[in-house]
N, C-alpha and C. Protein backbone atom coordinates (compact mmCIF):
# COMPACT_ATOMS: atom_id res chain seq x y z
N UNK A 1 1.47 30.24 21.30
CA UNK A 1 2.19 29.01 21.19
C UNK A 1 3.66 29.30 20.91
N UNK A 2 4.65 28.50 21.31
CA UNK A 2 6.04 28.69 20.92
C UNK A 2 6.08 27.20 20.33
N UNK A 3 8.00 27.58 19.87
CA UNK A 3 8.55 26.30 19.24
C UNK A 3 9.81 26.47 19.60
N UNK A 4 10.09 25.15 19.44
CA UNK A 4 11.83 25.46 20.09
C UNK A 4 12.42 25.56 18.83
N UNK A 5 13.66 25.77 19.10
CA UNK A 5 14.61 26.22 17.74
C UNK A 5 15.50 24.81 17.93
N UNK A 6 15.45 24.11 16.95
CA UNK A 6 16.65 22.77 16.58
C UNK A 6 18.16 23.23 16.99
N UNK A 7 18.30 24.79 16.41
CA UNK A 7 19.76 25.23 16.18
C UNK A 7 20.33 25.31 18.07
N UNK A 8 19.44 25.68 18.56
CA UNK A 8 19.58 26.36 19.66
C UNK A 8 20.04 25.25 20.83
N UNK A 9 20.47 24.89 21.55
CA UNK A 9 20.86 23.57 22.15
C UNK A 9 20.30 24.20 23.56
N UNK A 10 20.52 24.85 24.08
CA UNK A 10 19.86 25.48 25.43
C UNK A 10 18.58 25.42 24.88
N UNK A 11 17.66 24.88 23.76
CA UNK A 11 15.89 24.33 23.60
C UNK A 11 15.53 26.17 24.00
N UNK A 12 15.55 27.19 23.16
CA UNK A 12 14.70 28.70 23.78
C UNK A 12 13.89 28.49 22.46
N UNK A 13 13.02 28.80 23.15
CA UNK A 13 11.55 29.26 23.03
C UNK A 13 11.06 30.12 22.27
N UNK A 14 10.51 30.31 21.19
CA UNK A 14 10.08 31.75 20.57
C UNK A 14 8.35 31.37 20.05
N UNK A 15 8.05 32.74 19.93
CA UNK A 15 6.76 32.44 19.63
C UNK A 15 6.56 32.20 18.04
N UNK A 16 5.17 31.73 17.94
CA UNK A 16 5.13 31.50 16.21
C UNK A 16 5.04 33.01 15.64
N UNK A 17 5.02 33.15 14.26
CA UNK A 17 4.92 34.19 13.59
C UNK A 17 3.41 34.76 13.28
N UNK A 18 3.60 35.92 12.97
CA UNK A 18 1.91 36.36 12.46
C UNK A 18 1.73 35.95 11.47
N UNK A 19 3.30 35.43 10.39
CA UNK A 19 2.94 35.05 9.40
C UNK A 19 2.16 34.06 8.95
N UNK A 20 2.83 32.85 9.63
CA UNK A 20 2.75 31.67 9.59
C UNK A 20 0.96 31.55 10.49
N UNK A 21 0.70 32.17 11.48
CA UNK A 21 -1.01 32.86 12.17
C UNK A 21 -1.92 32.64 11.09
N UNK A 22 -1.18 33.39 9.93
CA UNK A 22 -2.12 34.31 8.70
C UNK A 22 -2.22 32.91 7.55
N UNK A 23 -0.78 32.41 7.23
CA UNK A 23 -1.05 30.74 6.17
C UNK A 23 -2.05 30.42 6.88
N UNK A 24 -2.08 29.87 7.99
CA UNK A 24 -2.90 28.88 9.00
C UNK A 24 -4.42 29.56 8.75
N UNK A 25 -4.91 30.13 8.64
CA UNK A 25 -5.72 30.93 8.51
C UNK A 25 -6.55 30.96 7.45
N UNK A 26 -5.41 31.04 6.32
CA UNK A 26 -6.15 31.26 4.93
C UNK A 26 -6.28 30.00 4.61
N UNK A 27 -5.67 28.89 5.22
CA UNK A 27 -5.75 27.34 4.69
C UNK A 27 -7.11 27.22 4.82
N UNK A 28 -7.31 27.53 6.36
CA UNK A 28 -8.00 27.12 7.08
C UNK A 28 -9.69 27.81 6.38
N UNK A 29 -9.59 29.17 5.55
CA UNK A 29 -10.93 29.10 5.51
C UNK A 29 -11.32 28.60 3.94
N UNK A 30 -10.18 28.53 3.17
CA UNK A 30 -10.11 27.92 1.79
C UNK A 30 -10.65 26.31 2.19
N UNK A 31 -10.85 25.87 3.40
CA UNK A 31 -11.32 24.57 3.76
C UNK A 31 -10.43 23.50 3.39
N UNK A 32 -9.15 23.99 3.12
CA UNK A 32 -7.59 23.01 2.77
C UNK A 32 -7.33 21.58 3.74
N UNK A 33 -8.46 21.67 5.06
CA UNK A 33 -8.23 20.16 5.28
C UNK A 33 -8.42 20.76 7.15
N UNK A 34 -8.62 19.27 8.11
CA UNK A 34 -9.04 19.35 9.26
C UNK A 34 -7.43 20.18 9.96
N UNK A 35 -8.30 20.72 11.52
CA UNK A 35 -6.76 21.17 12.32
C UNK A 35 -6.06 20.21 12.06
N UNK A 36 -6.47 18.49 12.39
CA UNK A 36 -4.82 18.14 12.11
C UNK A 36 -4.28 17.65 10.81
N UNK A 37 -5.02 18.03 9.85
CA UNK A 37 -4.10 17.99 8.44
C UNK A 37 -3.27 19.25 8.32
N UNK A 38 -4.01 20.38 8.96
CA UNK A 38 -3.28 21.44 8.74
C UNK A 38 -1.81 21.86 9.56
N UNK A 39 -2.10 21.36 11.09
CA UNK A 39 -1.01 21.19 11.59
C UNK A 39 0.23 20.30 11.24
N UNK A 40 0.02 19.30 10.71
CA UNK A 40 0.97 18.73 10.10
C UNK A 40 1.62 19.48 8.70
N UNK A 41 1.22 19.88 8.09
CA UNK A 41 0.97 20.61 7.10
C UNK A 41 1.73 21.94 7.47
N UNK A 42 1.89 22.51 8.49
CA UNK A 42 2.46 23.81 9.07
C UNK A 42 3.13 23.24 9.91
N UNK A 43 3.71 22.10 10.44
CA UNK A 43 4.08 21.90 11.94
C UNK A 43 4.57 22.15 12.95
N UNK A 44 2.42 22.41 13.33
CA UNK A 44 2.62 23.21 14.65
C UNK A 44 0.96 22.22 14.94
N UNK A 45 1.21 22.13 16.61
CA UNK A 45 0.11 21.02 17.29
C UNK A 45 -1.57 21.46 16.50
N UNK A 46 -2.29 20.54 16.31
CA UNK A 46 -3.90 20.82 15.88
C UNK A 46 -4.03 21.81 16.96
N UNK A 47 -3.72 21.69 18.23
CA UNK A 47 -4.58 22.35 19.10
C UNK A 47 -4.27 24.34 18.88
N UNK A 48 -3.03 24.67 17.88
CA UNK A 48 -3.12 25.75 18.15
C UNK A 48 -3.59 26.11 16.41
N UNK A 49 -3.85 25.29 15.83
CA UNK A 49 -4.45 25.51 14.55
C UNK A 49 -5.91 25.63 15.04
N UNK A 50 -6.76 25.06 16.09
CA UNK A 50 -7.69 25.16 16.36
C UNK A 50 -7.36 26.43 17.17
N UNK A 51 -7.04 27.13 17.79
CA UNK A 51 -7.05 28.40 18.70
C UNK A 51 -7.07 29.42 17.83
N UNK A 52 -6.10 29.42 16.74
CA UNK A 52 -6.27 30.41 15.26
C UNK A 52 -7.45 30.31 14.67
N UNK A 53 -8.12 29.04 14.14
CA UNK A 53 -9.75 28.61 13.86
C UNK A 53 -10.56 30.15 14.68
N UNK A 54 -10.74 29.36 16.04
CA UNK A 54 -11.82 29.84 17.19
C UNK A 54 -11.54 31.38 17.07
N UNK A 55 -10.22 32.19 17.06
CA UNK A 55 -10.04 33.00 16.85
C UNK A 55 -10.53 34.13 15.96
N UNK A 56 -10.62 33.33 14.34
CA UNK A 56 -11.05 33.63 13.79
C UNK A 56 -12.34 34.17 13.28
N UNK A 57 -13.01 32.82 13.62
CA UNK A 57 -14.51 33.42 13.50
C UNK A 57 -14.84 33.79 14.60
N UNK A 58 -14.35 34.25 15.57
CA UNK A 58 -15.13 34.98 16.58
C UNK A 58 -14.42 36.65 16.33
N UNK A 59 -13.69 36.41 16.09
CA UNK A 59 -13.57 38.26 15.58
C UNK A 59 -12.90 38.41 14.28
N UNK A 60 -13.30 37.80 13.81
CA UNK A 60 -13.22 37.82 11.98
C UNK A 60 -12.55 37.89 11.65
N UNK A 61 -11.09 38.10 11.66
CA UNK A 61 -9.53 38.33 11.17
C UNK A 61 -8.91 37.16 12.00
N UNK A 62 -7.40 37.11 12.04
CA UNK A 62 -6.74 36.23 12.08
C UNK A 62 -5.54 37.01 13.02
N UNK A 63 -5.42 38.06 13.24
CA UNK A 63 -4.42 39.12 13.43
C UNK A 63 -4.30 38.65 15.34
N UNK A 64 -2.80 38.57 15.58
CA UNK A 64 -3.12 38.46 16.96
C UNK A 64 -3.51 39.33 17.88
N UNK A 65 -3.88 39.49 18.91
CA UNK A 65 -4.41 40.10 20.09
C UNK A 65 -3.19 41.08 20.42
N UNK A 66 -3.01 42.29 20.04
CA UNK A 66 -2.12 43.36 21.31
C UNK A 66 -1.46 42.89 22.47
């Protein structure tokens, strides 16, 4: 997933952080609330709080893909 940068007026693109991967993550298995409480909460769309989710429990960490 990316986000645009406010500062940036040409709207470029960067991707999210591992950090911010890893909050999303630990919210997420502390049971801190649905994708879209959490996306609001981090704001970034449910749908990629759910892709970090699916991620997760299918290969047990949170760490992105190489």
């Amino acid at each position: 997933m990316f986000w645009r940068s406010d500062r940036d007026k040409k709207q470029m693109w960067r991707a999210f952080s591992d950090d911010l991967r890893m909050r999303i993550a630990v919210a997420d298995a502390r049971g801190e609330g649905s994708c879209r409480v959490l996306a609001k909460r981090f704001g970034v769309s449910w749908e990629y709080v759910r892709k970090v989710r699916q991620h997760r429990k299918k290969h047990h960490h949170a760490a992105r893909r190489p």
